[in-house]
PDB file of N, CA and C in Angstrom:
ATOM      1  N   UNK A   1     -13.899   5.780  -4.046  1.00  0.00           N
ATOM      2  CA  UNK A   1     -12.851   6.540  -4.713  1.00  0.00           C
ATOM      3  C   UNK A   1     -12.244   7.561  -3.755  1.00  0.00           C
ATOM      4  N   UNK A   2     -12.911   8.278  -2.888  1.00  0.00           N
ATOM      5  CA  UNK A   2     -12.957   9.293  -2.071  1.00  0.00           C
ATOM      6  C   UNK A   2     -11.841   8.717  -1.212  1.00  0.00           C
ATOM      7  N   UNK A   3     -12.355   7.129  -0.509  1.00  0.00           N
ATOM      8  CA  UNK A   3     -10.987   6.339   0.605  1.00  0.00           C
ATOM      9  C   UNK A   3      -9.619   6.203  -0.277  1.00  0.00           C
ATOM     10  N   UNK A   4      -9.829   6.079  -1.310  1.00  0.00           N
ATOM     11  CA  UNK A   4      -8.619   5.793  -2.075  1.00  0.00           C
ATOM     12  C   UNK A   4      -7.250   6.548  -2.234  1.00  0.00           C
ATOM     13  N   UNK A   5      -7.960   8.106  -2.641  1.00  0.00           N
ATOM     14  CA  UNK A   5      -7.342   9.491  -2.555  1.00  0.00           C
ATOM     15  C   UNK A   5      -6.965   9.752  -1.019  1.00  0.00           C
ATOM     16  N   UNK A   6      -7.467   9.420   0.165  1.00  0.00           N
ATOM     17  CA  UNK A   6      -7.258   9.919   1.685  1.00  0.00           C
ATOM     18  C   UNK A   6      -6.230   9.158   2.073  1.00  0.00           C
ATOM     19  N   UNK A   7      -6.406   8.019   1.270  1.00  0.00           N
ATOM     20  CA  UNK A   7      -5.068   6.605   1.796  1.00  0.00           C
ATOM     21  C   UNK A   7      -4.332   6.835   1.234  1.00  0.00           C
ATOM     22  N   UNK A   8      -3.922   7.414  -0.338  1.00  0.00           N
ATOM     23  CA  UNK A   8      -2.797   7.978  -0.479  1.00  0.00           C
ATOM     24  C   UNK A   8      -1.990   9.585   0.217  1.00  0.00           C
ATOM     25  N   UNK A   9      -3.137   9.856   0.300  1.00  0.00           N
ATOM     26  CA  UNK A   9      -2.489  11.095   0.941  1.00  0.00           C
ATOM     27  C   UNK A   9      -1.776  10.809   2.188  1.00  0.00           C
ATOM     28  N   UNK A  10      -2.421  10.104   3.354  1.00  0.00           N
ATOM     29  CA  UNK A  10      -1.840   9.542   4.346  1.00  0.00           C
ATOM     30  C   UNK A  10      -0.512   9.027   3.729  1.00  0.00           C
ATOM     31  N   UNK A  11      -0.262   8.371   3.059  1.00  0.00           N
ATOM     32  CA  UNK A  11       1.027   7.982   2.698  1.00  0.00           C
ATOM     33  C   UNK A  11       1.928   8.421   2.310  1.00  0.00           C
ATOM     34  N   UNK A  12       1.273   9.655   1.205  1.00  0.00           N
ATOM     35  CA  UNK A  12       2.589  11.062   0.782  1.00  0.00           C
ATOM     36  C   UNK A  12       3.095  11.406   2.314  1.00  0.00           C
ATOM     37  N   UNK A  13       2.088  11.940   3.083  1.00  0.00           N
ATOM     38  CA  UNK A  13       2.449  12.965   4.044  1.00  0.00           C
ATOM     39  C   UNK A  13       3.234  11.927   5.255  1.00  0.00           C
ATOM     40  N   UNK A  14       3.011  10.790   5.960  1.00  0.00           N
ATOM     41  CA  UNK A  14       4.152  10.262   6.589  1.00  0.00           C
ATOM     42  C   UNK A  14       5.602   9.727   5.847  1.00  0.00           C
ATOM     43  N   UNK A  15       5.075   9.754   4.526  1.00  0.00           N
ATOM     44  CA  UNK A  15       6.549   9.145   3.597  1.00  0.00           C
ATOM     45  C   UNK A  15       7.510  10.917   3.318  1.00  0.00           C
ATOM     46  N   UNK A  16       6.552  12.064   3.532  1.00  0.00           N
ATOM     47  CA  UNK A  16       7.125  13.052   3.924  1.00  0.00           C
ATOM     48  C   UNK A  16       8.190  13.379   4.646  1.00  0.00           C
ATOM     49  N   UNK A  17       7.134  12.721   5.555  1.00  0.00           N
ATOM     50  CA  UNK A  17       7.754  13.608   6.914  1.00  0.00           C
ATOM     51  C   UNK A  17       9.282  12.756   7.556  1.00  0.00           C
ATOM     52  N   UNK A  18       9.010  11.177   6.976  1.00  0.00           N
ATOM     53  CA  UNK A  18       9.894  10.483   7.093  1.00  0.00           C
ATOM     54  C   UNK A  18      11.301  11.032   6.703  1.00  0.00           C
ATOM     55  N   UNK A  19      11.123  11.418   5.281  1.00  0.00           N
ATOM     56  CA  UNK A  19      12.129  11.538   4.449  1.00  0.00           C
ATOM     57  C   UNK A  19      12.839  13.510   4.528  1.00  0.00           C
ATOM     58  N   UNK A  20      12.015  14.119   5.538  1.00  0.00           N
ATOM     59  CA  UNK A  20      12.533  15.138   6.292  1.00  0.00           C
ATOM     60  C   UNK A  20      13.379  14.899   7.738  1.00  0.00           C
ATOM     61  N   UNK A  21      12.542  13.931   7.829  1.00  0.00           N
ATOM     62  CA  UNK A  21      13.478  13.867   9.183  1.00  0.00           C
ATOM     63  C   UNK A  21      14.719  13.471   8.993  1.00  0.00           C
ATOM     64  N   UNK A  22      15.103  12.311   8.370  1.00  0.00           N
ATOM     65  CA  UNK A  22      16.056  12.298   7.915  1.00  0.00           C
ATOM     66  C   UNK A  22      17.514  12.571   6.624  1.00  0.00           C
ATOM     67  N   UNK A  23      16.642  14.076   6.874  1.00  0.00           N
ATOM     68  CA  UNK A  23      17.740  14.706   6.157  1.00  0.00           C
ATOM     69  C   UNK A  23      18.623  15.553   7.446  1.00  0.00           C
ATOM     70  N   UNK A  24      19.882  15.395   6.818  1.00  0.00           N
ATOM     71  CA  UNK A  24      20.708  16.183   7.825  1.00  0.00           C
ATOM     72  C   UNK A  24      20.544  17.615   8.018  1.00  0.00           C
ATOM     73  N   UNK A  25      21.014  18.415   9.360  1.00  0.00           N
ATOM     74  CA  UNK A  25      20.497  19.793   8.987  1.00  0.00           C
ATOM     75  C   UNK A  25      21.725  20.560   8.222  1.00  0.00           C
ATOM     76  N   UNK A  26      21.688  21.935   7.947  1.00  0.00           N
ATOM     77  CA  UNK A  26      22.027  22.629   6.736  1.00  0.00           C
ATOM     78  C   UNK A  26      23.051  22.919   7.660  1.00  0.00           C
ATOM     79  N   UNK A  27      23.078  23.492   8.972  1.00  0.00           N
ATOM     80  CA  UNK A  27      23.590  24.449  10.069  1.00  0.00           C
ATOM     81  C   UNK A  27      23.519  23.690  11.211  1.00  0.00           C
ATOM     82  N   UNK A  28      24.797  24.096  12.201  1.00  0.00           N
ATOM     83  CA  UNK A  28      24.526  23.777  13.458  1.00  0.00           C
ATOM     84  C   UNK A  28      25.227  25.107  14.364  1.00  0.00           C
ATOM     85  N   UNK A  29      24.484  26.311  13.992  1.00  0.00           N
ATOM     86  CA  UNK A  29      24.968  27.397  14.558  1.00  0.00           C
ATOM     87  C   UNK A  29      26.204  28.035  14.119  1.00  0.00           C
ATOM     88  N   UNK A  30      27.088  28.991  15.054  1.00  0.00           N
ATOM     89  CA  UNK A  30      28.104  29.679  13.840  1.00  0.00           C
ATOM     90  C   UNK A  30      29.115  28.684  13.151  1.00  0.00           C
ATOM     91  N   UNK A  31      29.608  27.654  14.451  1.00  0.00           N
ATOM     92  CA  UNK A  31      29.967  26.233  13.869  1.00  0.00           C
ATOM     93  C   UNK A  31      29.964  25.899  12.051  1.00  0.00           C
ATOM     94  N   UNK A  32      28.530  25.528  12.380  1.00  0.00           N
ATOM     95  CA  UNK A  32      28.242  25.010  10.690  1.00  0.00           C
ATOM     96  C   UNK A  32      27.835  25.465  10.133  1.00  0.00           C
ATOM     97  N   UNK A  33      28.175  27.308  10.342  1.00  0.00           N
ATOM     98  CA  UNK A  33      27.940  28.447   9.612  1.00  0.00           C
ATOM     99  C   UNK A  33      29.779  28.270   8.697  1.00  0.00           C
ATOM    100  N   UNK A  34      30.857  28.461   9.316  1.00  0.00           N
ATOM    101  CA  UNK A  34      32.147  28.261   9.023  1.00  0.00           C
ATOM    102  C   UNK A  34      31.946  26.833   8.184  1.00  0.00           C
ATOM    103  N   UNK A  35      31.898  25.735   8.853  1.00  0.00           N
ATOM    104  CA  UNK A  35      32.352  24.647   8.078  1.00  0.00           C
ATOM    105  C   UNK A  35      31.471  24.730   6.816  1.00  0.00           C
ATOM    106  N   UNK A  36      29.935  24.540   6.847  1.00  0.00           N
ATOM    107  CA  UNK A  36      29.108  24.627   5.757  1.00  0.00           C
ATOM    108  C   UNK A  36      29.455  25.696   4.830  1.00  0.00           C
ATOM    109  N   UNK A  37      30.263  26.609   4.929  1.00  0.00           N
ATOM    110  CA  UNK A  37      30.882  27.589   3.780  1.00  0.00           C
ATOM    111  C   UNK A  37      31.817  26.842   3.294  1.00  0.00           C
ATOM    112  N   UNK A  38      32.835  26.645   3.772  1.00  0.00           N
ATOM    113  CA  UNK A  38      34.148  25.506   3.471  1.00  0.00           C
ATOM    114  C   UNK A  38      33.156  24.394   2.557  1.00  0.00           C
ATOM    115  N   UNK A  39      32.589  23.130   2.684  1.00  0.00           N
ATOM    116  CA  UNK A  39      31.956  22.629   2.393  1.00  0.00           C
ATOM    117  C   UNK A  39      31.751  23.140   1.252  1.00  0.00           C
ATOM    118  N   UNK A  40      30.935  24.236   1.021  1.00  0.00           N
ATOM    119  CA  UNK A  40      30.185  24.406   0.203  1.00  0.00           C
ATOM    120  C   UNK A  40      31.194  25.022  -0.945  1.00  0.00           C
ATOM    121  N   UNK A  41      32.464  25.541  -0.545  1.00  0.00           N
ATOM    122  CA  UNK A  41      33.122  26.394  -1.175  1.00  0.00           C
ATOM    123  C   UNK A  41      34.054  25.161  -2.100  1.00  0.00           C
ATOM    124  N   UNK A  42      35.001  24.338  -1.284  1.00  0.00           N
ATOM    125  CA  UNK A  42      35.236  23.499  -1.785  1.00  0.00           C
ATOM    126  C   UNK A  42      34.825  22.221  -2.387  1.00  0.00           C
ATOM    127  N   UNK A  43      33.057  21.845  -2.103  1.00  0.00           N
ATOM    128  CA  UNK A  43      32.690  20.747  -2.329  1.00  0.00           C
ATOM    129  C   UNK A  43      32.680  19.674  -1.084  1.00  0.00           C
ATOM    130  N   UNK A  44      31.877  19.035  -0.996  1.00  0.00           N
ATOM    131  CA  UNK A  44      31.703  17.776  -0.158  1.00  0.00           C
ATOM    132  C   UNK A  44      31.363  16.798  -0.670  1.00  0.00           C
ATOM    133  N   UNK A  45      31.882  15.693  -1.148  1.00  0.00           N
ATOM    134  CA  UNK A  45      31.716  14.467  -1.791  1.00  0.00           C
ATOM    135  C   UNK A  45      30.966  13.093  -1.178  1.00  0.00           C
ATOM    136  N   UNK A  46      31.527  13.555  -0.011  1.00  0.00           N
ATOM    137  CA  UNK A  46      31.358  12.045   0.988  1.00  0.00           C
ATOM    138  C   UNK A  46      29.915  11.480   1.146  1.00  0.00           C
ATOM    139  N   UNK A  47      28.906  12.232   0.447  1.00  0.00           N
ATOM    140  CA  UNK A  47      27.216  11.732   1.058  1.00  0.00           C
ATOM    141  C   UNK A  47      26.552  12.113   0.093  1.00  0.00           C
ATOM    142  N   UNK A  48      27.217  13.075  -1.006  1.00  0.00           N
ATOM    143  CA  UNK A  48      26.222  13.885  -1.530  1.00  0.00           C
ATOM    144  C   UNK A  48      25.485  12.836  -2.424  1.00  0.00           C
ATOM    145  N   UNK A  49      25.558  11.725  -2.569  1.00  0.00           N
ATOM    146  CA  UNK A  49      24.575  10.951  -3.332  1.00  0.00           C
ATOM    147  C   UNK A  49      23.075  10.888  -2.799  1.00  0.00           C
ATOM    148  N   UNK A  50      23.739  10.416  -1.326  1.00  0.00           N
ATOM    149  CA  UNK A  50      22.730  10.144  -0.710  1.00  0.00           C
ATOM    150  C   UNK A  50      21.739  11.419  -0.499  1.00  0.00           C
ATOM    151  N   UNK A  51      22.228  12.410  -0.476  1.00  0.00           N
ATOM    152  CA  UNK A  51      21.907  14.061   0.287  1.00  0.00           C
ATOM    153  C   UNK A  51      20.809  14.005  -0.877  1.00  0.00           C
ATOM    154  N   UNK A  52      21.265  14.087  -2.226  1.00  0.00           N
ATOM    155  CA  UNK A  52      21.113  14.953  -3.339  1.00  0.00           C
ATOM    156  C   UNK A  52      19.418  13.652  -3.499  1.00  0.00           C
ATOM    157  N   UNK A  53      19.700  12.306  -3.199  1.00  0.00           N
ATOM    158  CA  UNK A  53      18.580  11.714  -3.934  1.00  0.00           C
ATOM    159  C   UNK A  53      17.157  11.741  -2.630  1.00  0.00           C
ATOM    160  N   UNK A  54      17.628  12.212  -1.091  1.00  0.00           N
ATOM    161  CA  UNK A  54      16.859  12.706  -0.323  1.00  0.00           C
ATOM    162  C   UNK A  54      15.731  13.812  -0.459  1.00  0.00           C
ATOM    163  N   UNK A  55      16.793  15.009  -1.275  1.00  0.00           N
ATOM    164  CA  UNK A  55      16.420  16.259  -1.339  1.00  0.00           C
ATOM    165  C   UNK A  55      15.275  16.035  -2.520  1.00  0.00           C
ATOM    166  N   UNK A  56      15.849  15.330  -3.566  1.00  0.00           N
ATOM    167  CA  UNK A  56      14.511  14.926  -4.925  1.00  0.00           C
ATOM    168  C   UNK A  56      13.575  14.364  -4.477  1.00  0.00           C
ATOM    169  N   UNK A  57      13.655  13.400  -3.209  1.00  0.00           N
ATOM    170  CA  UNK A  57      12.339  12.879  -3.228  1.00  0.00           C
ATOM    171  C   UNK A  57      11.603  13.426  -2.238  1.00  0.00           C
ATOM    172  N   UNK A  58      12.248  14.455  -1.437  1.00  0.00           N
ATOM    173  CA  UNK A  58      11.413  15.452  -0.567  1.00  0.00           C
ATOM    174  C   UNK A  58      10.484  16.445  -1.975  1.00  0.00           C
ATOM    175  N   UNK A  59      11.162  16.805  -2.818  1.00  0.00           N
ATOM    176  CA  UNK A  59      10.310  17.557  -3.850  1.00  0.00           C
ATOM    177  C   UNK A  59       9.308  16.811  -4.066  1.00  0.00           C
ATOM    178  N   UNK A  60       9.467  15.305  -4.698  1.00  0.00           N
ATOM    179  CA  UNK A  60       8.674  14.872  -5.419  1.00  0.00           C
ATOM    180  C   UNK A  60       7.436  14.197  -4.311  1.00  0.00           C
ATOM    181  N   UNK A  61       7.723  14.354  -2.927  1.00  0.00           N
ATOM    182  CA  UNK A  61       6.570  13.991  -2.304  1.00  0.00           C
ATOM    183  C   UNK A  61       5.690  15.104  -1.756  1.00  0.00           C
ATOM    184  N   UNK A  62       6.399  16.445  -1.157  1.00  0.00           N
ATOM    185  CA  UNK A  62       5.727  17.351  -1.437  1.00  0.00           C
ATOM    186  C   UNK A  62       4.824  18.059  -2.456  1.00  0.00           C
ATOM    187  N   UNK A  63       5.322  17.588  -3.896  1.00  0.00           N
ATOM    188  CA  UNK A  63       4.570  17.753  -4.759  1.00  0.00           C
ATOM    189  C   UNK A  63       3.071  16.697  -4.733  1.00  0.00           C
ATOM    190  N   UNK A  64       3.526  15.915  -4.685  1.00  0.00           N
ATOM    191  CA  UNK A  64       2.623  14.558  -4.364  1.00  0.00           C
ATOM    192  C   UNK A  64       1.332  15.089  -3.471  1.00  0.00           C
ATOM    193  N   UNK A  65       1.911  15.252  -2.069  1.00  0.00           N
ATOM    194  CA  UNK A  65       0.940  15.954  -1.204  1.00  0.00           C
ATOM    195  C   UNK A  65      -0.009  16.927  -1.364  1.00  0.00           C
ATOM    196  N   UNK A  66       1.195  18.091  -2.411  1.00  0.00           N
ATOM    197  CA  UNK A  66      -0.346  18.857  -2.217  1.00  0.00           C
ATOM    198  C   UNK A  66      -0.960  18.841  -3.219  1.00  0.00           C
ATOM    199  N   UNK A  67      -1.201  18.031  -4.481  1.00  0.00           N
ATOM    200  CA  UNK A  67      -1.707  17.640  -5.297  1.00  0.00           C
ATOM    201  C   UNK A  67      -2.982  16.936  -4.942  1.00  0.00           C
ATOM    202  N   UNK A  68      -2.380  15.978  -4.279  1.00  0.00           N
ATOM    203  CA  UNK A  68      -3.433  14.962  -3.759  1.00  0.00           C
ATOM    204  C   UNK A  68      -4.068  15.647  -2.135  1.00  0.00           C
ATOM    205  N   UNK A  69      -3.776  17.213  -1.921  1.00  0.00           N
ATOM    206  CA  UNK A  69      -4.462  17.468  -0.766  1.00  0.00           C
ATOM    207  C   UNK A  69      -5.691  18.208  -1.615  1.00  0.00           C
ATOM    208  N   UNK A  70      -5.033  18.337  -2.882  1.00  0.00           N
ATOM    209  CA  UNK A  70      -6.281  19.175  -3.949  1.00  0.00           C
ATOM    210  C   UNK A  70      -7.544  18.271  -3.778  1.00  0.00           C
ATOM    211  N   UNK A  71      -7.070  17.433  -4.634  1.00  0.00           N
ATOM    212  CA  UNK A  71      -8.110  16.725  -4.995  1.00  0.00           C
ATOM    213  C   UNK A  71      -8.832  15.839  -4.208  1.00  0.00           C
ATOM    214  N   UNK A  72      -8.365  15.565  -2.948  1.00  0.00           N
ATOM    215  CA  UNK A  72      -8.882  15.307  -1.700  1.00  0.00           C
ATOM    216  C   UNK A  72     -10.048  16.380  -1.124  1.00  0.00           C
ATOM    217  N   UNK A  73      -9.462  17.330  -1.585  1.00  0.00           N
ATOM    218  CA  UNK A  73     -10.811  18.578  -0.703  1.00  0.00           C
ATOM    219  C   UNK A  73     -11.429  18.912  -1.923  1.00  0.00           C
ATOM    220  N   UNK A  74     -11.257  18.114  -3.316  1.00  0.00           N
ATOM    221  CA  UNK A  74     -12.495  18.299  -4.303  1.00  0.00           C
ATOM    222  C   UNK A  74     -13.669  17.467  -4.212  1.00  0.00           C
ATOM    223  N   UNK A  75     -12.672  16.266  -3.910  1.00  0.00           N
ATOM    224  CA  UNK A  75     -13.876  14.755  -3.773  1.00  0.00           C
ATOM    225  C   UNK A  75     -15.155  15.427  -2.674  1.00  0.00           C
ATOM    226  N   UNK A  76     -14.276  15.983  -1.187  1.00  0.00           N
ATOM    227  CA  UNK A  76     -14.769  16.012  -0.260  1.00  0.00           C
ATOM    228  C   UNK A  76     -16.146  16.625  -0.564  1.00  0.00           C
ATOM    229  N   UNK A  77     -15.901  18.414  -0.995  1.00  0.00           N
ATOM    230  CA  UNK A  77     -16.651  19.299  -1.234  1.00  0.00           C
ATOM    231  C   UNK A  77     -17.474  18.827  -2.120  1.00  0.00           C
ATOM    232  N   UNK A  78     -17.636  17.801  -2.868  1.00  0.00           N
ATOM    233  CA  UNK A  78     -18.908  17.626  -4.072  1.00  0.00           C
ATOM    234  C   UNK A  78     -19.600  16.446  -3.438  1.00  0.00           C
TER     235      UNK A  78
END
């Protein structure tokens, strides 16, 4: 049961890190300090599907992770 919980965790945390990396960044200095206001002021349409269903499943695997980092260091400790 113990391998079971460690093999998922391995999997939250590279399906993580995956799904961070490829998110775009917020900023690219004063640059996309200006445009990212614009953007943000008027809206950006062109990706936000994609952006918006990135950003949910960064929640929902972070949540994932440290859930299962719980109960990973419960199995361990007993």
């Amino acid at each position: 049961m113990e391998l079971l919980w460690k093999v998922l965790l391995v999997i939250a945390s590279v399906g993580l890190i995956i799904v961070v990396l490829l998110q775009k960044g917020k900023s690219a200095g004063l640059a996309g300090a200006i445009s990212g206001g614009a953007e943000h002021l008027f809206g950006k349409q062109k990706a936000r599907g994609l952006e918006l269903f990135l950003e949910r499943l960064t929640i929902g695997l972070a949540s994932a992770f440290f859930i299962l980092s719980l109960v990973v260091a419960y199995f361990v400790k007993s």
